[in-house]
Protein backbone atom coordinates (compact mmCIF):
# COMPACT_ATOMS: atom_id res chain seq x y z
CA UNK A 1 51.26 -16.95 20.86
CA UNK A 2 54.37 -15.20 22.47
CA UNK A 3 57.73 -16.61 21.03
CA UNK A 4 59.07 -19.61 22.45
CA UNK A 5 62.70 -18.74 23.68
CA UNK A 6 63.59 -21.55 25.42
CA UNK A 7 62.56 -25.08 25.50
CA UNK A 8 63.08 -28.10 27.73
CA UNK A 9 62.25 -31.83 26.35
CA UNK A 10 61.64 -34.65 27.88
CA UNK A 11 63.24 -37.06 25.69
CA UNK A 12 61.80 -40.81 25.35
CA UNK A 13 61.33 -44.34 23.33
CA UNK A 14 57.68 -42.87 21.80
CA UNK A 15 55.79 -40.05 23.88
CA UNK A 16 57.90 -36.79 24.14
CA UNK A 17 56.53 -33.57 26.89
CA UNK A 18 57.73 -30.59 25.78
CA UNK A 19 57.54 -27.66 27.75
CA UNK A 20 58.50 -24.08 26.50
CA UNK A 21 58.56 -20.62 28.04
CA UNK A 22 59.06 -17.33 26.62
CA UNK A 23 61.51 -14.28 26.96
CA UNK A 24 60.06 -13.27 30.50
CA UNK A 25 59.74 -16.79 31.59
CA UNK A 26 56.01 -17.28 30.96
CA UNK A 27 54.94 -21.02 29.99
CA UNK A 28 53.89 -20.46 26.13
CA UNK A 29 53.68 -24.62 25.22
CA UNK A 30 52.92 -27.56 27.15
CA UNK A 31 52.10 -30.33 25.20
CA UNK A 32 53.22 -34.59 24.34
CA UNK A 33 54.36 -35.04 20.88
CA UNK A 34 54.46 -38.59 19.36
CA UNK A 35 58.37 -39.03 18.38
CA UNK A 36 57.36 -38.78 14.66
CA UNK A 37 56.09 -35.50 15.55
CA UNK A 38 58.98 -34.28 17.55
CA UNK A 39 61.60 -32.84 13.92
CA UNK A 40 58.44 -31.36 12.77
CA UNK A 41 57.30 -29.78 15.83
CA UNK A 42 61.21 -28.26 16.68
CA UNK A 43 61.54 -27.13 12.50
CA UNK A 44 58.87 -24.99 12.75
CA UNK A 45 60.17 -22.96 16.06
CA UNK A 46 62.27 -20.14 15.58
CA UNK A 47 65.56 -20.54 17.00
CA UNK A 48 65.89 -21.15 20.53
CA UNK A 49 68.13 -22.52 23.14
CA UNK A 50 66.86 -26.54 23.88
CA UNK A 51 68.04 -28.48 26.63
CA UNK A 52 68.77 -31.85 27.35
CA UNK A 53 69.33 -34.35 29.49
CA UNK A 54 72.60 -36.52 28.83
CA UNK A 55 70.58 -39.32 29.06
CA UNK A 56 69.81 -42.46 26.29
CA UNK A 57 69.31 -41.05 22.53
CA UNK A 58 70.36 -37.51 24.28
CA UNK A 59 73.24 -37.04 21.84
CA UNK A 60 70.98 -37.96 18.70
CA UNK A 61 68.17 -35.60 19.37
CA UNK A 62 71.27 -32.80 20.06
CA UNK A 63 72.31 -33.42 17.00
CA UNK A 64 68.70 -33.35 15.31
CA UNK A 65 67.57 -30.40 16.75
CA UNK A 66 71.44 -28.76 15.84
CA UNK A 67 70.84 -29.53 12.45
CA UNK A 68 67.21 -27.42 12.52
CA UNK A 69 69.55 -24.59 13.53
CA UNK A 70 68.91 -24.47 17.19
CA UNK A 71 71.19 -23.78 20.40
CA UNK A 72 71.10 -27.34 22.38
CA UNK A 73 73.19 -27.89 25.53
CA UNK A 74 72.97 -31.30 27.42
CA UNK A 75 73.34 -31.55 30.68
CA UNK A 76 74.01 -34.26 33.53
CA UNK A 77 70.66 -35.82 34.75
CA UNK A 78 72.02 -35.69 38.48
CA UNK A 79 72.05 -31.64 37.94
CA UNK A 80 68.64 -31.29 36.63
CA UNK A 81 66.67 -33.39 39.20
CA UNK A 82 66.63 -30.40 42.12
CA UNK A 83 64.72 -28.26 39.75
CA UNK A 84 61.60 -30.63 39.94
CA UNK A 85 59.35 -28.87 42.22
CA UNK A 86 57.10 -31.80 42.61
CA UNK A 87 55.96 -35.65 42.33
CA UNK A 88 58.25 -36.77 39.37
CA UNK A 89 56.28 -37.35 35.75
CA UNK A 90 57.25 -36.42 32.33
CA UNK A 91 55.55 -33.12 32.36
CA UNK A 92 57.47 -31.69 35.40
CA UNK A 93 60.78 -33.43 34.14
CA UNK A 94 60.17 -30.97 30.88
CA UNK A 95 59.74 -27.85 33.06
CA UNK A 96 62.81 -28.72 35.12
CA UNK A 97 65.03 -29.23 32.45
CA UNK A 98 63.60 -26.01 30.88
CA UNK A 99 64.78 -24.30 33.60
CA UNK A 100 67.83 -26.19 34.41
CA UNK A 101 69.02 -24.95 31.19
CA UNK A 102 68.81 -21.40 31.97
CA UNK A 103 71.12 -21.37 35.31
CA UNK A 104 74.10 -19.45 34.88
CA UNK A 105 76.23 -22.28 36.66
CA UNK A 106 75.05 -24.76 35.36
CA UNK A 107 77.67 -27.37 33.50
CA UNK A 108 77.17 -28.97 30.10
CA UNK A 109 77.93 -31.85 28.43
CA UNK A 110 79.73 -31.79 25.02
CA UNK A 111 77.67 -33.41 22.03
CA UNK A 112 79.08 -36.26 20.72
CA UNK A 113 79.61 -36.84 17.48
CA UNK A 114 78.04 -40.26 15.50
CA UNK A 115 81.48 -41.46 14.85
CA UNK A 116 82.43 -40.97 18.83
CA UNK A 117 79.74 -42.48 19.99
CA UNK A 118 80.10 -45.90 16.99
CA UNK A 119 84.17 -45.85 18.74
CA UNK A 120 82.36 -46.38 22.06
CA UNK A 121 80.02 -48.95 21.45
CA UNK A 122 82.73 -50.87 19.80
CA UNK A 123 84.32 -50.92 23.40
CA UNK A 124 81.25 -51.58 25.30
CA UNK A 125 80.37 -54.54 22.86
CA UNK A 126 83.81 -55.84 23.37
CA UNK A 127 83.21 -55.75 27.20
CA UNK A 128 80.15 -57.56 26.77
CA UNK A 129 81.52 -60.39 24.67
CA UNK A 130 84.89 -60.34 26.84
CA UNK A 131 82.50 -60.75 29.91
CA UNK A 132 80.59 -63.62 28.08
CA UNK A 133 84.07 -65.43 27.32
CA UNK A 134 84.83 -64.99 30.59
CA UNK A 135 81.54 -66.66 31.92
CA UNK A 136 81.89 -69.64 29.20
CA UNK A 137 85.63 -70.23 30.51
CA UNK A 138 84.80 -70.74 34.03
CA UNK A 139 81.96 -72.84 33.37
CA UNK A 140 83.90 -75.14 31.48
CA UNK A 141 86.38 -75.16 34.35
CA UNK A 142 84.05 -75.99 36.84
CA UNK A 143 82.36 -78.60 35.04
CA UNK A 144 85.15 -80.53 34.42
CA UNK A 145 86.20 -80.09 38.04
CA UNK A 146 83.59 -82.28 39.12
CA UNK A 147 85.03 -85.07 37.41
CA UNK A 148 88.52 -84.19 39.34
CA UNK A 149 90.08 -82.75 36.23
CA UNK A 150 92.09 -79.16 37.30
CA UNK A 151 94.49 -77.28 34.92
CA UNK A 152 96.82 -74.29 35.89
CA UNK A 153 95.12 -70.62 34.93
CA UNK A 154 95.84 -68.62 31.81
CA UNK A 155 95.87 -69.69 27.89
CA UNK A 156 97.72 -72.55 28.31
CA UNK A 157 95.32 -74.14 30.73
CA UNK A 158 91.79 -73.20 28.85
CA UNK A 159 93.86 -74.94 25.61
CA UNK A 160 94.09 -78.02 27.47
CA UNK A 161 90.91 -78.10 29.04
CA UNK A 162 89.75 -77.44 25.34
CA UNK A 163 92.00 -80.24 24.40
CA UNK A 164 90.56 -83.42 26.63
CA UNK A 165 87.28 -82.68 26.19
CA UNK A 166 87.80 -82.60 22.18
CA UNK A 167 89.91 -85.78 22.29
CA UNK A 168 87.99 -89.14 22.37
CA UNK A 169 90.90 -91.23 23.04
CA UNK A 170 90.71 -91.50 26.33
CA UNK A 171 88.04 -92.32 29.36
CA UNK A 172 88.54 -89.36 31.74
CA UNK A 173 85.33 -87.62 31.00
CA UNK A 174 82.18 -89.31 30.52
CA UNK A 175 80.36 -89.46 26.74
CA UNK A 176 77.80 -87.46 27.87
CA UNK A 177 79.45 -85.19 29.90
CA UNK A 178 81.39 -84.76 26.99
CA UNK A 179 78.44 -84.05 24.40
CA UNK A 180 77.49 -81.13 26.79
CA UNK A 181 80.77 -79.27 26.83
CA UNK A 182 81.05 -79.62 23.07
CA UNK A 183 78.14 -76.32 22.42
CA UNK A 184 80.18 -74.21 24.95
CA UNK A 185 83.51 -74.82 23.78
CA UNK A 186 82.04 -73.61 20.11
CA UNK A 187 80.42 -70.77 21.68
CA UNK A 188 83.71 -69.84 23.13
CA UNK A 189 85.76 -70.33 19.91
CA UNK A 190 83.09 -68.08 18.42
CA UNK A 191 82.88 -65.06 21.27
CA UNK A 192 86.96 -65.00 20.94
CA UNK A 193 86.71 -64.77 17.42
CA UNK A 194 84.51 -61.85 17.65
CA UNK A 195 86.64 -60.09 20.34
CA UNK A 196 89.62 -60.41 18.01
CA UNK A 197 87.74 -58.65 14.76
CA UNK A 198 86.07 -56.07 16.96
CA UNK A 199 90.09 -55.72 18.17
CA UNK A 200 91.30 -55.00 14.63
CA UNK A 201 88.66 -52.08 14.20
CA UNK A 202 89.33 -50.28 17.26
CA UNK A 203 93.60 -50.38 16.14
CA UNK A 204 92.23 -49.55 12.49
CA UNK A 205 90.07 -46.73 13.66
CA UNK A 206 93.28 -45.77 16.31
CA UNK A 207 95.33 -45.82 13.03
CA UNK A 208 93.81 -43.21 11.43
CA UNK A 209 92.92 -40.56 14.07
CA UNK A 210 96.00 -38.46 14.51
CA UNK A 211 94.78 -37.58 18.05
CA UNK A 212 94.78 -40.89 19.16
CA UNK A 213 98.36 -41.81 17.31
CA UNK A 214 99.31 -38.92 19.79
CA UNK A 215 97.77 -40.01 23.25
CA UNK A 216 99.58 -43.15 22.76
CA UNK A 217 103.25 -41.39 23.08
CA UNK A 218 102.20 -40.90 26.59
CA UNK A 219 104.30 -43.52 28.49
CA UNK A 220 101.69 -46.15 30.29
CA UNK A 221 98.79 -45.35 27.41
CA UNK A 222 98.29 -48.10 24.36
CA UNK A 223 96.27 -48.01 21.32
CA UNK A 224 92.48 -49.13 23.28
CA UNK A 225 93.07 -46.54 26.32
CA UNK A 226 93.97 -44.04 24.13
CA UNK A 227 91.15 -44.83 21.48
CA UNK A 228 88.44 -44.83 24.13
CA UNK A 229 89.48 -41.42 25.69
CA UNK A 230 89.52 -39.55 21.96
CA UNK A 231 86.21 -41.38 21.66
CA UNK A 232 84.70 -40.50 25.13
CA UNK A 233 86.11 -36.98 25.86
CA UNK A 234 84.69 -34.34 23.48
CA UNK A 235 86.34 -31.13 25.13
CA UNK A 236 89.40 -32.04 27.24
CA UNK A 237 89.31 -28.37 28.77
CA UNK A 238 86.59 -29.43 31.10
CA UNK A 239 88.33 -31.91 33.37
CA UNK A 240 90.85 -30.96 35.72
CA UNK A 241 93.56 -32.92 34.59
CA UNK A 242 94.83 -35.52 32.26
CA UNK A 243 94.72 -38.23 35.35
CA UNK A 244 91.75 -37.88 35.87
CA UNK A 245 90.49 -38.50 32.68
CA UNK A 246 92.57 -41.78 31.78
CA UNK A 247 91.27 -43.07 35.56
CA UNK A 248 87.15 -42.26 33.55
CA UNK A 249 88.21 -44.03 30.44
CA UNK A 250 89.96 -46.93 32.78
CA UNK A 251 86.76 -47.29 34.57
CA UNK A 252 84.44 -47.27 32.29
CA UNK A 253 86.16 -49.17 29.27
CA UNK A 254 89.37 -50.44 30.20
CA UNK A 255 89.76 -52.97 32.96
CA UNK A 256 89.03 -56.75 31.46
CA UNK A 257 87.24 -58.76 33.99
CA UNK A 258 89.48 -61.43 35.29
CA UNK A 259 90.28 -64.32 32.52
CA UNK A 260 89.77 -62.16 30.00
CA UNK A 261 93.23 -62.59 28.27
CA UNK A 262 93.29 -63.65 24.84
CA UNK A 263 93.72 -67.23 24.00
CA UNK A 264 95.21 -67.60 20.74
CA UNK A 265 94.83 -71.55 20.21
CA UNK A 266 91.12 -71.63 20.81
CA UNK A 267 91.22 -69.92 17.01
């Protein structure tokens, strides 16, 4: 068998397609490896240059296959999908990105690092739960609506909306009406809580990278905006400018959904 210079993988959950080519471009392997199969198969190649799409479990396998002393690049998805010469399946998805990888202009994507990508699923979790708080917050207000009972917005309405439902001194809401709020109300003391401690890591983690100490001198840029960009941006020399790289990060991590302020006396 010819040496295998260059492969392209079609990563997945179980079945992997692997398709590999040699010096002058002639297919040498074709074949599905089970994912067990998939170190073993790579650790007993010579070195070669792998590529990747930047796709789910794309930075874990870069790092895998890095680590069996192999050249991996990543690259976007959207720039390997014109190289598919025909009807899309995991076996021409291999041969595209095989030869996706190979194009002179073609752009990369910087591996990320296990500790990068734990920082960013800290902020993605905390998106989720503030999303869920969110959700539980304007339930509660509508519910209680129906029975004609409207507070002002912000903390110090959710704490008194909190507050009549917990207090049985008075008639306003009905018992059972008020034995179905009780669960949510928990649920949101709970979610908040969890915000809060998955707020203390990301400032303790913000703490000790230097980098991050530094992006937040930048007038307009806190401790979360500039924890997410250290955390998302692996080389900063390929975006155009530093706007444009804050307006990423804002998009993708750092705009709350509306009501998503902290409400200290639900604690």
């Amino acid at each position: 068998m010819e040496k295998i210079t260059t492969v392209g993988p079609d990563i997945a959950k179980q079945v992997f397609q692997v398709h590999g080519i040699d010096a002058g471009g002639a297919v040498v392997v074709r074949q599905k490896l089970r994912r067990d199969d998939v170190a073993p198969f790579f650790r007993s190649l010579p070195r070669c240059l792998i590529g990747l799409e930047a796709c789910a479990t794309g930075h874990h396998w870069a790092r895998v296959l890095l680590a069996l002393g192999h050249e991996v690049r990543l690259m976007p998805a959207a720039y390997v999908k014109p190289y598919v010469k025909r009807q899309k399946n995991d076996a021409t998805d291999a041969e595209a990105i095989c030869e996706a990888v190979t194009r002179p202009t073609m752009r990369f994507v910087p591996i990320k690092s296990e500790e990068q990508q734990s920082v960013l699923m800290l902020h993605r979790v905390r998106e989720i739960l503030i999303c869920q708080r969110t959700m539980l917050i304007n339930a509660l207000r509508g519910h209680l609506a129906e029975f004609g009972i409207v507070t002002r917005q912000g903390v110090a309405g959710v704490s008194m909306l909190v507050a009549l439902v917990e207090d049985e001194d008075h008639d306003l809401i009905p018992l059972l009406a008020r034995s179905a709020l009780l669960p949510p109300i928990q649920q949101l003391r709970e979610v908040h809580e969890k915000v809060s401690e998955m707020d203390r890591q990301i400032h303790a983690w913000h703490r000790s990278n230097e980098l991050s100490r530094r992006l937040e001198r930048i007038p307009g840029v806190g401790p979360i905006t500039a924890n997410a960009i250290v955390a998302t941006v692996t080389d900063v020399s390929l975006f155009k400018s530093g706007s444009f790289i804050a307006g990423s990060c804002a998009r993708l991590f750092l705009q709350p959904p509306p009501g998503s302020q902290f409400f200290p006396r639900l604690a």
